[in-house]
N, C-alpha and C. Protein backbone atom coordinates (compact mmCIF):
# COMPACT_ATOMS: atom_id res chain seq x y z
N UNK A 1 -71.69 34.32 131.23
CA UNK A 1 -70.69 35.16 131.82
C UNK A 1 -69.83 35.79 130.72
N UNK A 2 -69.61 37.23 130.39
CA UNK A 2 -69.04 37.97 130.17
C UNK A 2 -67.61 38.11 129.89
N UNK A 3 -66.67 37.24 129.25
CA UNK A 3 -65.17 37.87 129.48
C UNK A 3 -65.04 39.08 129.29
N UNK A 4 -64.28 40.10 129.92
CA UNK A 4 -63.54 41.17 129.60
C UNK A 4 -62.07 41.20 129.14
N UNK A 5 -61.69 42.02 127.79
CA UNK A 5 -60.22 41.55 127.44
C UNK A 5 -59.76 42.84 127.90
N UNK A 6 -58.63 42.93 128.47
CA UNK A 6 -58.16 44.04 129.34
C UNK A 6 -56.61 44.33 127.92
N UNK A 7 -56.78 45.88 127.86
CA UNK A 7 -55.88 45.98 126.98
C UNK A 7 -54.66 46.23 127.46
N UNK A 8 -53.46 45.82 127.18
CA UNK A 8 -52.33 46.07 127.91
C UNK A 8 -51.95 47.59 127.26
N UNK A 9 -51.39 48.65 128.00
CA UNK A 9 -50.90 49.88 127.65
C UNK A 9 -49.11 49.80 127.52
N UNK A 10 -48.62 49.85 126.46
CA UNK A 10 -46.78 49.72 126.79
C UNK A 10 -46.79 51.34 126.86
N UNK A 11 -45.56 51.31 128.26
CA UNK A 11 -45.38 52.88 128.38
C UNK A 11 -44.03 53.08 127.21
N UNK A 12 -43.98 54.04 126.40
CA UNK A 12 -42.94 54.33 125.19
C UNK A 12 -42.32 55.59 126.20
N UNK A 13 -41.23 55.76 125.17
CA UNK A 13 -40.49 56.74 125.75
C UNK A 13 -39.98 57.44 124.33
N UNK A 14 -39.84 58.60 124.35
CA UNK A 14 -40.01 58.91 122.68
C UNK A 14 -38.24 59.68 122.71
N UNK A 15 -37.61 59.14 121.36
CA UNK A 15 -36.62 59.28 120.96
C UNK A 15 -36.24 60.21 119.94
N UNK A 16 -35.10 60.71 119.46
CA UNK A 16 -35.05 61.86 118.45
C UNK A 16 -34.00 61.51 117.69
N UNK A 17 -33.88 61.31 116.62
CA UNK A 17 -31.90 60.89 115.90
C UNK A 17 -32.38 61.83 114.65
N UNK A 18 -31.26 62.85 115.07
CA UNK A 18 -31.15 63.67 113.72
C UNK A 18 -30.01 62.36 112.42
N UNK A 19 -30.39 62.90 111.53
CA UNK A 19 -29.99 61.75 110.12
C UNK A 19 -30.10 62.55 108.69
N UNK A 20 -28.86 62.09 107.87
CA UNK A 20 -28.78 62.51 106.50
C UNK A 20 -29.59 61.70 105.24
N UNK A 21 -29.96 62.23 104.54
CA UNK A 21 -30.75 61.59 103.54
C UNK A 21 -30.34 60.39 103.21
N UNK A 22 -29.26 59.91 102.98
CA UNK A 22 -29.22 58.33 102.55
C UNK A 22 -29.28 57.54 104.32
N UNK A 23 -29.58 57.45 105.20
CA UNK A 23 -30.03 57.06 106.32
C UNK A 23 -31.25 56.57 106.33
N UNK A 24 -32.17 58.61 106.05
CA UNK A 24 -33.23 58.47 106.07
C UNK A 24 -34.42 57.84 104.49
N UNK A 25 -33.36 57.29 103.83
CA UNK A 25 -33.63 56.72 102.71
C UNK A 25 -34.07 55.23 102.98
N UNK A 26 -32.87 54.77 103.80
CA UNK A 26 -33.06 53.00 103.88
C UNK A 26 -33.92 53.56 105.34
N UNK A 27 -34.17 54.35 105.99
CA UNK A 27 -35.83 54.10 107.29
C UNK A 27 -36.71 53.81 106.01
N UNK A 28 -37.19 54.63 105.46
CA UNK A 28 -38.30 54.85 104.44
C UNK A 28 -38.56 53.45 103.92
N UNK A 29 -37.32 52.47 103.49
CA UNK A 29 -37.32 51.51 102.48
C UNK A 29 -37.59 50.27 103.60
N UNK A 30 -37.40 50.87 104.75
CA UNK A 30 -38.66 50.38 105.79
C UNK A 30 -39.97 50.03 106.36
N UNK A 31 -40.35 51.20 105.75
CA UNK A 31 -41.90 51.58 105.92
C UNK A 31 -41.55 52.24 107.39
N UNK A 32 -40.78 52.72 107.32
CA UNK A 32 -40.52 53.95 108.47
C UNK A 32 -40.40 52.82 109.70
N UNK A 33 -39.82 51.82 110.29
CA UNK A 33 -40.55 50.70 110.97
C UNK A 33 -39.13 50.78 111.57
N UNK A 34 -38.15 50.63 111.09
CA UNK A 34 -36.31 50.63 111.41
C UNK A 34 -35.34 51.15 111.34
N UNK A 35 -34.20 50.96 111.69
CA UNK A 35 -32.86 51.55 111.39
C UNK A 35 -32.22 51.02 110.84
N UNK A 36 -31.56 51.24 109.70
CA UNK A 36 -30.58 50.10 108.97
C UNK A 36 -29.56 49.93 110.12
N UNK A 37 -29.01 48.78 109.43
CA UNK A 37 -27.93 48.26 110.20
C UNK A 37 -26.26 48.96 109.88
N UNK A 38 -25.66 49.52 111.25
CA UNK A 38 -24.65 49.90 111.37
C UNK A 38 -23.47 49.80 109.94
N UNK A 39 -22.87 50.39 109.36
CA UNK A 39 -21.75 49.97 108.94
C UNK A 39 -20.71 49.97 109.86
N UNK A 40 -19.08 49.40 109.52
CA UNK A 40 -18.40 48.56 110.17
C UNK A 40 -18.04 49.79 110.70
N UNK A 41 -17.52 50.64 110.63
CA UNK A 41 -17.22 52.07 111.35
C UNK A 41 -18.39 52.86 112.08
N UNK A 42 -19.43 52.17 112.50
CA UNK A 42 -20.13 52.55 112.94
C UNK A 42 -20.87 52.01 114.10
N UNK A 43 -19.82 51.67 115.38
CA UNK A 43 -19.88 50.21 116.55
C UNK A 43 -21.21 50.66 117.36
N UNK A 44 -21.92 51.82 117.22
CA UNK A 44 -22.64 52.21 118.34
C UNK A 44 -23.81 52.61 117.65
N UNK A 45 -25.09 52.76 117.86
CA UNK A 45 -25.91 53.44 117.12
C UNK A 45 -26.55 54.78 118.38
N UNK A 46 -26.87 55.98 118.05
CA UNK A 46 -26.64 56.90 119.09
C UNK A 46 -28.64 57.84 119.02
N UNK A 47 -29.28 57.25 119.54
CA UNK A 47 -30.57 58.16 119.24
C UNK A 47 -30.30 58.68 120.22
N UNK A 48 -31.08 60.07 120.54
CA UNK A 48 -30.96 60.94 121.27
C UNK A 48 -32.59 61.50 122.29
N UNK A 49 -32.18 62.26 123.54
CA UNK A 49 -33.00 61.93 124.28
C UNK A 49 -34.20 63.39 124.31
N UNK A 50 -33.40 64.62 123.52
CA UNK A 50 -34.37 65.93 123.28
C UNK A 50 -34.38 66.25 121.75
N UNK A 51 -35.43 66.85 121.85
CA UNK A 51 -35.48 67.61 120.33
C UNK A 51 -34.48 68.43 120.01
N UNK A 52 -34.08 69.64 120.92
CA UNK A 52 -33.14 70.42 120.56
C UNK A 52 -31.69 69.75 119.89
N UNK A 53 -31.02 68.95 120.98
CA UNK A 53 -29.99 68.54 120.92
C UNK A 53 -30.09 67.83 118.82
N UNK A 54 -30.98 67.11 119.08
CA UNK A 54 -31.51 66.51 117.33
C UNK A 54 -31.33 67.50 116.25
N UNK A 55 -32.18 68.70 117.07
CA UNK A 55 -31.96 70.23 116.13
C UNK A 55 -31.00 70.57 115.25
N UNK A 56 -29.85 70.71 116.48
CA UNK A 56 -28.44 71.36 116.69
C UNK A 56 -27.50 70.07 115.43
N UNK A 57 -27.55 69.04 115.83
CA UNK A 57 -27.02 68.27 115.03
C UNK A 57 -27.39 68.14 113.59
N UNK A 58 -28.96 67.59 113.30
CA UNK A 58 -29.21 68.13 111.71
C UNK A 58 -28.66 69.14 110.94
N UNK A 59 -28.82 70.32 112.13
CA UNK A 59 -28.62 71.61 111.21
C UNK A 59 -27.33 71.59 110.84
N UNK A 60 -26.67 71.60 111.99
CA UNK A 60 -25.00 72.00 112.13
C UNK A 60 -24.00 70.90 111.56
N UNK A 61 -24.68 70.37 111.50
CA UNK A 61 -23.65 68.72 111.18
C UNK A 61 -24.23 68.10 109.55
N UNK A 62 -25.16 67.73 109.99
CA UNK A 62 -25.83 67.26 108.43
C UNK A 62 -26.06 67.88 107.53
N UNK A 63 -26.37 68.95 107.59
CA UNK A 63 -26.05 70.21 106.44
C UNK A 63 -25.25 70.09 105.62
N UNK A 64 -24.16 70.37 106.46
CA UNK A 64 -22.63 70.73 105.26
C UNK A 64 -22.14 69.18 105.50
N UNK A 65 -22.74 68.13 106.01
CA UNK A 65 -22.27 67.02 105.20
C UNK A 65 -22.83 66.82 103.88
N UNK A 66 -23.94 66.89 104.26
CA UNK A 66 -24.89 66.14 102.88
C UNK A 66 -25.86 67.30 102.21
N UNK A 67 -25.56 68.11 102.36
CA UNK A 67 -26.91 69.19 102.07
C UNK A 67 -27.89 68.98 102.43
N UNK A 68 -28.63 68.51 103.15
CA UNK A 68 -30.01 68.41 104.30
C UNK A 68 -29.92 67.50 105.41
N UNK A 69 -30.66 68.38 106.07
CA UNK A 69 -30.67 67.61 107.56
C UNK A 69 -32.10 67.40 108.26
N UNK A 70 -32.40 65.98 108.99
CA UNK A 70 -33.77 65.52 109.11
C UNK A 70 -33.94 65.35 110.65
N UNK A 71 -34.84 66.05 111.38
CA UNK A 71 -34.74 64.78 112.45
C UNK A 71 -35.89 63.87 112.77
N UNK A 72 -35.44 63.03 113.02
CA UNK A 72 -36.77 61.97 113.56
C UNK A 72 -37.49 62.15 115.01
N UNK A 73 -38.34 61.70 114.77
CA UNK A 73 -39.05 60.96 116.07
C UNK A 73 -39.70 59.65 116.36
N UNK A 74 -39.46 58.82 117.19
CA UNK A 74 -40.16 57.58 117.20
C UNK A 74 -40.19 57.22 118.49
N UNK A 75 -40.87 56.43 118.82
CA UNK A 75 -41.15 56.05 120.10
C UNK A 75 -40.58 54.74 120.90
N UNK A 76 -40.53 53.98 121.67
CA UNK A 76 -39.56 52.89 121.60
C UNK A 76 -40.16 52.29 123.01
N UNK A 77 -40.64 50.81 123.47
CA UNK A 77 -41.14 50.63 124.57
C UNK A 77 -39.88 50.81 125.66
N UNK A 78 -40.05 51.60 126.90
CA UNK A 78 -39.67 52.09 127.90
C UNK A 78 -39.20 50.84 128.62
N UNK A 79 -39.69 49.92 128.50
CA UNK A 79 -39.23 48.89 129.81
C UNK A 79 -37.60 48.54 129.41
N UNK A 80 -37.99 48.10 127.86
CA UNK A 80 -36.66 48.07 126.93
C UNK A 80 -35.48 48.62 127.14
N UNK A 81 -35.86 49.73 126.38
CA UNK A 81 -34.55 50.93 126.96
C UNK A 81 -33.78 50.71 128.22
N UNK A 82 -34.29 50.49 129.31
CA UNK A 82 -33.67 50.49 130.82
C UNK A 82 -32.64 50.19 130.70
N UNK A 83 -32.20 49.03 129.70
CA UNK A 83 -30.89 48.32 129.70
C UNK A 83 -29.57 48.94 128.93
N UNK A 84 -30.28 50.17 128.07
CA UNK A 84 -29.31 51.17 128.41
C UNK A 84 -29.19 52.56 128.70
N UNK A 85 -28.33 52.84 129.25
CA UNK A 85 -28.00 54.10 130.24
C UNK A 85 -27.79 55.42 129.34
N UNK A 86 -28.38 56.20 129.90
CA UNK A 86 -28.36 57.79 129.23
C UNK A 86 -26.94 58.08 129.67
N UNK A 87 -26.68 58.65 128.31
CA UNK A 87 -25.13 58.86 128.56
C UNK A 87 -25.31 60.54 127.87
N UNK A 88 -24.32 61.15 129.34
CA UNK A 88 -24.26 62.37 128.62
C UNK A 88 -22.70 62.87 128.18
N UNK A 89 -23.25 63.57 126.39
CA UNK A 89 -22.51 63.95 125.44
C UNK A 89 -21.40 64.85 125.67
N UNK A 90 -22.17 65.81 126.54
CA UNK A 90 -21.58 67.34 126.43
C UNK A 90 -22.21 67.94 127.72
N UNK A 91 -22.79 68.67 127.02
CA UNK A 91 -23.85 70.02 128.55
C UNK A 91 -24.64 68.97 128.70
N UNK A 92 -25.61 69.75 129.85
CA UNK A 92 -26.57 69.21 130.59
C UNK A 92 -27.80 68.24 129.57
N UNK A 93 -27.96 69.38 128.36
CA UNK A 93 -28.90 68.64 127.88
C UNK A 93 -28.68 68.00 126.66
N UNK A 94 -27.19 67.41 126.39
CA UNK A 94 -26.79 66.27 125.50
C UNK A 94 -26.89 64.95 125.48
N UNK A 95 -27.73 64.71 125.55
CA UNK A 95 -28.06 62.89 126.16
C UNK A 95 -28.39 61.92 125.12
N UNK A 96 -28.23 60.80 125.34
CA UNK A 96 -28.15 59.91 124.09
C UNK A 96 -27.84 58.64 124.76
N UNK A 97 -28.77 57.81 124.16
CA UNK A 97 -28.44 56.48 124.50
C UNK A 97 -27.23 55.68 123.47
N UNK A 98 -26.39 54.91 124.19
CA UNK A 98 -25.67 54.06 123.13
C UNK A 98 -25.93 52.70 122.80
N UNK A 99 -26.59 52.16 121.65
CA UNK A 99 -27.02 50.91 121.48
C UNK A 99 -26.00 50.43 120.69
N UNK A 100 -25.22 49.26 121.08
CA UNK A 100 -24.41 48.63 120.22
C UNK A 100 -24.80 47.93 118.95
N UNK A 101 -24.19 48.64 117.69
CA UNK A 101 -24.71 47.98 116.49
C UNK A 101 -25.47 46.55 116.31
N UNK A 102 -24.61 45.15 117.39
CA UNK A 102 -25.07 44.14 116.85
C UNK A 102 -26.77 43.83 117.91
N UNK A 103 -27.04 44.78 118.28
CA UNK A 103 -28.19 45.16 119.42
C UNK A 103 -29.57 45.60 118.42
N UNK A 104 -29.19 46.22 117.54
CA UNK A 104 -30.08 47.03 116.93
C UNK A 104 -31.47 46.61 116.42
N UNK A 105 -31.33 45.41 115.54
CA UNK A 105 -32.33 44.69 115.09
C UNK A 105 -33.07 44.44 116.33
N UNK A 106 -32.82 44.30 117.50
CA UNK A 106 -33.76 43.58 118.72
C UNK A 106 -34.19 45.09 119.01
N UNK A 107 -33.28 46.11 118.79
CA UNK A 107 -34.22 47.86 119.26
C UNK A 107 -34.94 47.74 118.27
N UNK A 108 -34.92 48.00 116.80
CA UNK A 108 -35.93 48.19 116.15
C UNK A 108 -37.08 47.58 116.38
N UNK A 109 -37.10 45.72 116.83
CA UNK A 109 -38.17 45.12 117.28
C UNK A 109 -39.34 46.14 118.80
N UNK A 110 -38.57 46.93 118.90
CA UNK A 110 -38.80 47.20 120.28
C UNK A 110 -39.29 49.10 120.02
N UNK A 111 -39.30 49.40 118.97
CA UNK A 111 -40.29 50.40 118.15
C UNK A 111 -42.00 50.46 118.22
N UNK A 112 -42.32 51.65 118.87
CA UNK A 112 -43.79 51.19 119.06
C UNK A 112 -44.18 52.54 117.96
N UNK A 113 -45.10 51.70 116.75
CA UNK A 113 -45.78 53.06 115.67
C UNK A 113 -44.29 52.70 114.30
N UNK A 114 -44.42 54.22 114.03
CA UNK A 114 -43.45 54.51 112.94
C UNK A 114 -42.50 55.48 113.12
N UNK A 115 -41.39 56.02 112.76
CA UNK A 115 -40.25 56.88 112.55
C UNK A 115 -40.93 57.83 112.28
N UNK A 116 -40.82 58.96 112.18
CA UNK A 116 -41.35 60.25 111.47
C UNK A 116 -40.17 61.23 111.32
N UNK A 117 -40.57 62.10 110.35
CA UNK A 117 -39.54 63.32 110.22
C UNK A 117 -40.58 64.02 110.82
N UNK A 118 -39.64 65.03 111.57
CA UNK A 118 -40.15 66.61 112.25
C UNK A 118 -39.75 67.43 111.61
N UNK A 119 -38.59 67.52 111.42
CA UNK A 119 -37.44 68.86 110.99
C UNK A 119 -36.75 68.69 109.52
N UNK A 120 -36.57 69.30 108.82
CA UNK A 120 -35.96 69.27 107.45
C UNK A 120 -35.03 70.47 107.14
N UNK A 121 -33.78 70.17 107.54
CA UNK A 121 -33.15 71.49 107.09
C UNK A 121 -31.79 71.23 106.02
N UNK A 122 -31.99 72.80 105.31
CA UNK A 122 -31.44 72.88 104.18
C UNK A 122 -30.67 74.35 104.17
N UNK A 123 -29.32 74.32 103.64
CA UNK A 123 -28.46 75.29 103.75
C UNK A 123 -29.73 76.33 102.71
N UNK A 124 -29.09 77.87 103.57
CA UNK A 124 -30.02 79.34 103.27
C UNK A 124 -29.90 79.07 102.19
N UNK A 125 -30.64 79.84 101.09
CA UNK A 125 -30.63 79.91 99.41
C UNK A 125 -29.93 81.09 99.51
């Protein structure tokens, strides 16, 4: 008789956090796998729920902080997430989950794949 191993499918739900180079420095020193951990002025960790909104922030925000702006993508198992609530920012399509800093290490566990950059922006020449 035959076993069959039945593969389990996790449904992900894919996330976006625009981020400045020393951010996206310690993902990397990751193996793209995490998020560093919060500094003390930093109680919430905030990924976001569209590309655009990620857009708007790299460009507009991380720019003229740091001179480039990145955004990510990563994926994150769905069942997970549930426990927290889309919170909206602004307009309709500002959404963002809030994960409390001392939460984070158990989200990163909860990462399905790797981080990636999509977007790279850099003030006009």
């Amino acid at each position: 008789m035959n076993e069959e191993s039945t593969m389990v499918q996790v449904q992900t739900t894919t996330l976006w956090r625009p981020t400045g180079p020393e951010e996206l420095a310690l993902v990397e020193a990751s193996g793209w796998r995490a998020w560093p951990p919060r500094l003390p002025e930093q109680p919430i960790f905030y990924p976001v729920l569209n590309e655009e909104y990620a857009v708007r922030i790299a460009r507009d925000w991380n720019v003229p902080a740091s001179g480039v702006g990145y955004v990510t993508r990563f994926e994150v198992d769905a069942e997970f997430l549930v426990r927290y609530p889309v919170r909206r920012a602004g307009g309709e399509a500002i959404l963002e989950l809030w994960v409390p800093a001392e939460e984070l290490a158990e989200f990163n566990r909860h990462i399905i794949g790797a981080i990636e950059v999509v977007h790279e922006f850099r003030p006009p020449a």
